[in-house]
N, C-alpha and C. Protein backbone atom coordinates (compact mmCIF):
# COMPACT_ATOMS: atom_id res chain seq x y z
N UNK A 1 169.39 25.64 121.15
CA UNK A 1 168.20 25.09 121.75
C UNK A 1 168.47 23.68 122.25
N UNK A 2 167.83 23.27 123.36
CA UNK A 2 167.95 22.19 123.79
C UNK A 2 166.65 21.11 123.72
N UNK A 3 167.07 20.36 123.61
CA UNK A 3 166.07 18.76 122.99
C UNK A 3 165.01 19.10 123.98
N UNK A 4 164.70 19.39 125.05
CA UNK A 4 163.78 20.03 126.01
C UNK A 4 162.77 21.23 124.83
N UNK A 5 163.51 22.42 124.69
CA UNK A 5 163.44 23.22 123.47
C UNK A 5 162.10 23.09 122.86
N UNK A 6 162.80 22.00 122.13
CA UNK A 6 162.24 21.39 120.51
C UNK A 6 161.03 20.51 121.01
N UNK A 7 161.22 20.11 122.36
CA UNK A 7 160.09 19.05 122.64
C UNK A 7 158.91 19.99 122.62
N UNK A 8 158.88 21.01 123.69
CA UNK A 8 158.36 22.66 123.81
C UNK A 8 157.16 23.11 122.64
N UNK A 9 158.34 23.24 121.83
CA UNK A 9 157.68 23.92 120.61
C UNK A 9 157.00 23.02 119.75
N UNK A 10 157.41 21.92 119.56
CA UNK A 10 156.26 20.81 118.64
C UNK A 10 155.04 20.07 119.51
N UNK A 11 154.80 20.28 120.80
CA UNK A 11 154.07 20.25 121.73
C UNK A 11 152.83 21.38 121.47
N UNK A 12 153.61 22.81 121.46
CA UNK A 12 152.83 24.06 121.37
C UNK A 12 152.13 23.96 120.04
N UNK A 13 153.03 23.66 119.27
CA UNK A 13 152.89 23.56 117.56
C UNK A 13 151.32 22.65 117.43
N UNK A 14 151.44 21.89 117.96
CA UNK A 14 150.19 20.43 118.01
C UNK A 14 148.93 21.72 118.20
N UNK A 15 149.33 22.01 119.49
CA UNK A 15 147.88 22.60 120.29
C UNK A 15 147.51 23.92 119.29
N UNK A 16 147.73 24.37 118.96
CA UNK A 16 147.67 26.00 118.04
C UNK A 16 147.38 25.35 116.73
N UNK A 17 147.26 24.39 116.36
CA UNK A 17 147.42 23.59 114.56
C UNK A 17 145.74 22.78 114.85
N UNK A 18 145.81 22.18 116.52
CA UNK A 18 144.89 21.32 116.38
C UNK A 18 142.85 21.94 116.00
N UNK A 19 143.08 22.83 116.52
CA UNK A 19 141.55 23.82 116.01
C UNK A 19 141.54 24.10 114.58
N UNK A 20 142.47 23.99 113.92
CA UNK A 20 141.98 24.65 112.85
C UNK A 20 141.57 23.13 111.74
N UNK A 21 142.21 21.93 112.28
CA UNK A 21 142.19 20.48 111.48
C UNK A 21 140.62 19.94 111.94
N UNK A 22 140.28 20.55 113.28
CA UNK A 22 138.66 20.13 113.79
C UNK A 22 137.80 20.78 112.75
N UNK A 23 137.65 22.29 113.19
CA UNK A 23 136.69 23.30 112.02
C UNK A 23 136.56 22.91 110.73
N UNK A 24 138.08 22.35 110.11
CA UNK A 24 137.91 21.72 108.72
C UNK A 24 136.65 20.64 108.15
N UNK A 25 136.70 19.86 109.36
CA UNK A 25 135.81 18.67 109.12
C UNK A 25 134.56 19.10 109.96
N UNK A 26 134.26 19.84 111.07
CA UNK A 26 132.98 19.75 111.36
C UNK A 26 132.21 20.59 110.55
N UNK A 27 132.62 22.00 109.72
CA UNK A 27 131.73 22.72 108.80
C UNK A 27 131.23 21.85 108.04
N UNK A 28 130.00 21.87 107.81
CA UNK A 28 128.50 21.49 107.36
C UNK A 28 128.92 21.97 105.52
N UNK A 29 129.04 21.11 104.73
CA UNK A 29 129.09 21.36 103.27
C UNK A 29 127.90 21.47 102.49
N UNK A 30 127.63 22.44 101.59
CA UNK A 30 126.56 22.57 101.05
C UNK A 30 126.42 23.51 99.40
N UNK A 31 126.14 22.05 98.49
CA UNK A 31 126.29 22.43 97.00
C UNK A 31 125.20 23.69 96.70
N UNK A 32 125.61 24.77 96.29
CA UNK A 32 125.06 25.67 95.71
C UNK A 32 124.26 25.91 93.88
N UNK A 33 123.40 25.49 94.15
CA UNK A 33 123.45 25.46 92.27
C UNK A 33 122.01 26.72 91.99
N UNK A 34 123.48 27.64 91.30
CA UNK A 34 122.74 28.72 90.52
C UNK A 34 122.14 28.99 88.69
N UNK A 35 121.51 29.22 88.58
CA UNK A 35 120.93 29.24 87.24
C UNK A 35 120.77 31.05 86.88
N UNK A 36 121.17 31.18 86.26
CA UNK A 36 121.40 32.75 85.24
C UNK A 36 121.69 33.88 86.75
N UNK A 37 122.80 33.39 87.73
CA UNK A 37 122.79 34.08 88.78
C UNK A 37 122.34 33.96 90.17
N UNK A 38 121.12 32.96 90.01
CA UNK A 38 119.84 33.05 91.01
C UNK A 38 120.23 31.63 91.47
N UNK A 39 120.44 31.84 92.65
CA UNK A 39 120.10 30.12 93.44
C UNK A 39 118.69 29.47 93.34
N UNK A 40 118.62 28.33 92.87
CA UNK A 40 117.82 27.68 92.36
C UNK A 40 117.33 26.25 93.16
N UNK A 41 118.93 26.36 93.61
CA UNK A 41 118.61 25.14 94.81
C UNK A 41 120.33 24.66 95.75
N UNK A 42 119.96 24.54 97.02
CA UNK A 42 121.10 24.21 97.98
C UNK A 42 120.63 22.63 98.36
N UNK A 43 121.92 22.33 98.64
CA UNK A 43 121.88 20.53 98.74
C UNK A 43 122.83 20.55 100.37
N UNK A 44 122.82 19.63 101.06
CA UNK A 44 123.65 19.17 102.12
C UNK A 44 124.19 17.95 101.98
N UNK A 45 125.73 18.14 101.39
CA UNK A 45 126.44 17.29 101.11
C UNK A 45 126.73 15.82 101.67
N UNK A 46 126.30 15.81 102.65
CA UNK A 46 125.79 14.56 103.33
C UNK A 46 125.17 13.67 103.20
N UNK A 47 123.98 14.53 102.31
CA UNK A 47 122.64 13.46 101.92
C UNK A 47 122.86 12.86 100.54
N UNK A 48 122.45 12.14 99.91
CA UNK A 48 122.66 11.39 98.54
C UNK A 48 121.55 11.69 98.11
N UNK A 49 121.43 11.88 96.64
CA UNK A 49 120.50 12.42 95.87
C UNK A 49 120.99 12.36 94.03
N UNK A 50 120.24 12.23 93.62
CA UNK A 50 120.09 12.48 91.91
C UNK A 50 118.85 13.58 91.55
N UNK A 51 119.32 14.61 90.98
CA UNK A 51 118.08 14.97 90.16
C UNK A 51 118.23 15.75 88.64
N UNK A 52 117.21 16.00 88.15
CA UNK A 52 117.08 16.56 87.03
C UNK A 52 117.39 18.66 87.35
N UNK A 53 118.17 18.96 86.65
CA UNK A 53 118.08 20.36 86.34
C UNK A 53 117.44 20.78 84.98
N UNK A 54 116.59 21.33 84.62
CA UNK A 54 116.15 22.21 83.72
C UNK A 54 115.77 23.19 83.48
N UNK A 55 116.72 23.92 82.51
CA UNK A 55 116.48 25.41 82.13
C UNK A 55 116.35 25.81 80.97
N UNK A 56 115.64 26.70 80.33
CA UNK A 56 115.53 27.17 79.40
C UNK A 56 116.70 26.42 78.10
N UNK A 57 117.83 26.72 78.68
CA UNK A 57 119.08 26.26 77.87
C UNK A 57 118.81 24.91 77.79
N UNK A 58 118.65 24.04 78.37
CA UNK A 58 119.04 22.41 78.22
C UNK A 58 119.05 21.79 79.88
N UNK A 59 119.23 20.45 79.81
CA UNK A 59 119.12 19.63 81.11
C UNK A 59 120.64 19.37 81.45
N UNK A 60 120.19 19.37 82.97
CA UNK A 60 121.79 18.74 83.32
C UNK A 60 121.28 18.07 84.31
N UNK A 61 121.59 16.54 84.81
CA UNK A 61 121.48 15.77 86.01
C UNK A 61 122.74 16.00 86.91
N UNK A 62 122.36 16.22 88.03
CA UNK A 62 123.32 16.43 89.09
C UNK A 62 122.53 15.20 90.17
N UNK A 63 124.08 14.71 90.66
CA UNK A 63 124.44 13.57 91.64
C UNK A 63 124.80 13.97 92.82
N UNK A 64 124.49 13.70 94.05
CA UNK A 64 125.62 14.15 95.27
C UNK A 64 125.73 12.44 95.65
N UNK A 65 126.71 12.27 96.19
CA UNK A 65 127.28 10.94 96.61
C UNK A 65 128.25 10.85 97.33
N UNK A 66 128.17 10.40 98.36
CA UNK A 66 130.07 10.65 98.96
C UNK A 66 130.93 11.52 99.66
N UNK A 67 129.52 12.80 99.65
CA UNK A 67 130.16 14.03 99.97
C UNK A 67 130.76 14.62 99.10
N UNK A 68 130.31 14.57 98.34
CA UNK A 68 130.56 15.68 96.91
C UNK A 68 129.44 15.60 95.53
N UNK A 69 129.83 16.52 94.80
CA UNK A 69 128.73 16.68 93.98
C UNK A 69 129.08 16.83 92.50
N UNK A 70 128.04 15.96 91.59
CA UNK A 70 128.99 16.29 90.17
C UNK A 70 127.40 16.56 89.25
N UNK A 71 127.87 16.89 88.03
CA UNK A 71 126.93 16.77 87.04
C UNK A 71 127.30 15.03 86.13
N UNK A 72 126.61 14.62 86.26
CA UNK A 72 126.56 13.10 86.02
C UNK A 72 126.40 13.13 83.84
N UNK A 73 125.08 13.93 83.59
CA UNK A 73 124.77 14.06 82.16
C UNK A 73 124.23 15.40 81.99
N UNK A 74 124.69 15.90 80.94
CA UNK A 74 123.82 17.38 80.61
C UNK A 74 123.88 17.26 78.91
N UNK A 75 122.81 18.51 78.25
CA UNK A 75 122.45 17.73 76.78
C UNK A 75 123.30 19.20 75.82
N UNK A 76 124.43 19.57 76.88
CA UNK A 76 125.34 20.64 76.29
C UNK A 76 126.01 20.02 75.28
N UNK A 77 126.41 21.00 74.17
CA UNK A 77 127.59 20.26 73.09
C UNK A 77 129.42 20.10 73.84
N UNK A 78 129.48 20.47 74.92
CA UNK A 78 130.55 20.55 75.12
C UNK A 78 130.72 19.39 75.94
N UNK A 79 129.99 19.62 76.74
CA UNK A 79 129.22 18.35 78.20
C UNK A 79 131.05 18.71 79.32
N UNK A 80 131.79 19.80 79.34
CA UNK A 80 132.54 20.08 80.20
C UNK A 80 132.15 19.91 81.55
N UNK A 81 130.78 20.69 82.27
CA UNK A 81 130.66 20.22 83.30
C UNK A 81 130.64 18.48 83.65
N UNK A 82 130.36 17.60 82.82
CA UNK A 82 130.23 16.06 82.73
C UNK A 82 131.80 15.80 83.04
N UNK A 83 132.72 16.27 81.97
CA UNK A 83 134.15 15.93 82.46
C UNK A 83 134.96 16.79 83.48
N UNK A 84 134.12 17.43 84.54
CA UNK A 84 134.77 18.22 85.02
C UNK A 84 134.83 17.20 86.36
N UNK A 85 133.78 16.13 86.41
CA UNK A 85 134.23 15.41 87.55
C UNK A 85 133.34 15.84 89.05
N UNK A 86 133.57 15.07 89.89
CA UNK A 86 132.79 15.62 91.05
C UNK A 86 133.60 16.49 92.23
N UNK A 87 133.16 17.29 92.69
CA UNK A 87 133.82 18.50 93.54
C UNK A 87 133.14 17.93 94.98
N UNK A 88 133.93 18.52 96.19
CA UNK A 88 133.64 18.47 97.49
C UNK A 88 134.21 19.26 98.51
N UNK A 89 135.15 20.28 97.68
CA UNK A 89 136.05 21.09 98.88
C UNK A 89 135.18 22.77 98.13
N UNK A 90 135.40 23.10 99.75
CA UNK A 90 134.80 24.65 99.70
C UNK A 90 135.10 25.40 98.50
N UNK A 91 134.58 25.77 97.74
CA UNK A 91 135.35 27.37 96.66
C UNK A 91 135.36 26.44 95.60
N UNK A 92 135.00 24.98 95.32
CA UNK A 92 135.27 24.86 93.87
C UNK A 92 133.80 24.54 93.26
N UNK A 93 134.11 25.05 91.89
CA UNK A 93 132.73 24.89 91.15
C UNK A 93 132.91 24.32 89.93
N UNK A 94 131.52 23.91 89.77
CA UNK A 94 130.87 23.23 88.27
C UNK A 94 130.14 24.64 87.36
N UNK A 95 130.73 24.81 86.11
CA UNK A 95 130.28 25.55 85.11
C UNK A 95 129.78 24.88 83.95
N UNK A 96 128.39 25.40 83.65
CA UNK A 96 127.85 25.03 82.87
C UNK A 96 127.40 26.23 81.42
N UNK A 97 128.52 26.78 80.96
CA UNK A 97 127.96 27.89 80.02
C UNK A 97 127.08 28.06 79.75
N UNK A 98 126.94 27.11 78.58
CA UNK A 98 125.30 26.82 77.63
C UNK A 98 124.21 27.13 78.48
N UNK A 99 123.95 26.63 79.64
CA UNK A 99 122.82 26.43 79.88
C UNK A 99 122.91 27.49 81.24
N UNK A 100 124.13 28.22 81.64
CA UNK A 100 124.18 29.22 82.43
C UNK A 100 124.01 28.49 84.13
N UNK A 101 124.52 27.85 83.97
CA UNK A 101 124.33 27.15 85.81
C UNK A 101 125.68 27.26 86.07
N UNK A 102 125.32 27.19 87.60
CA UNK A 102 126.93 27.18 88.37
C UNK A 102 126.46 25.99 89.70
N UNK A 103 127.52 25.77 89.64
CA UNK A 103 127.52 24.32 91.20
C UNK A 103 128.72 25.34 91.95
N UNK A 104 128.17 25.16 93.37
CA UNK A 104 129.91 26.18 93.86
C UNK A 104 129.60 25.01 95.60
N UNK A 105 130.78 25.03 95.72
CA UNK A 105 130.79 23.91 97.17
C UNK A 105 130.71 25.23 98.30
N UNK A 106 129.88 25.59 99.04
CA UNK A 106 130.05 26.72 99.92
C UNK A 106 130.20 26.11 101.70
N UNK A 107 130.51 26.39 102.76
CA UNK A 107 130.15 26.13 104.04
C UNK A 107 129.57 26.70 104.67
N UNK A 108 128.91 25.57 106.18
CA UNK A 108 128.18 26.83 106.78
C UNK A 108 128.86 27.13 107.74
């Protein structure tokens, strides 16, 4: 191959790579939080917010900030979702056993 070649193909390489690095960032993020299965409530990761969750099981406060979303305090004995930290990429979630909630990062 000639340096022509190589110029060619990392040229082509750019243009075929560059759609898929746009779609990444313009999909619209949006926290899912389910309770015994049932969506209970959707958030748009964009906006900033605190609120209270309560269910039968116990409370959990959830935060969005930053573009991502965490459980801040919950009155579980384990409080795992608390150290699980805040999430912001598609497919990852917050589990809350005890009290049966799920946080899942979904797109639109």
């Amino acid at each position: 191959m000639t340096r022509n070649d190589l110029i060619l193909i990392a040229v082509l390489m750019i243009f075929a790579l560059t759609p898929f690095a746009l779609m990444s960032d313009a999909a619209k993020k949006i926290a899912v939080v389910k309770v015994d299965g049932r969506i209970v409530r959707e958030f748009d990761l964009a906006e900033e917010e605190t609120f209270p969750l309560e269910t039968r099981s116990g409370k959990n406060f959830i935060a969005i900030r930053n573009g991502a979303v965490a459980v801040v305090a919950a009155d579980c004995p384990d409080k795992i979702c608390v150290r699980r930290g805040a999430i912001d990429s598609v497919g990852e979630t917050i589990a809350c056993v005890p009290h049966k909630m799920l946080i899942e990062i979904a797109g639109d």
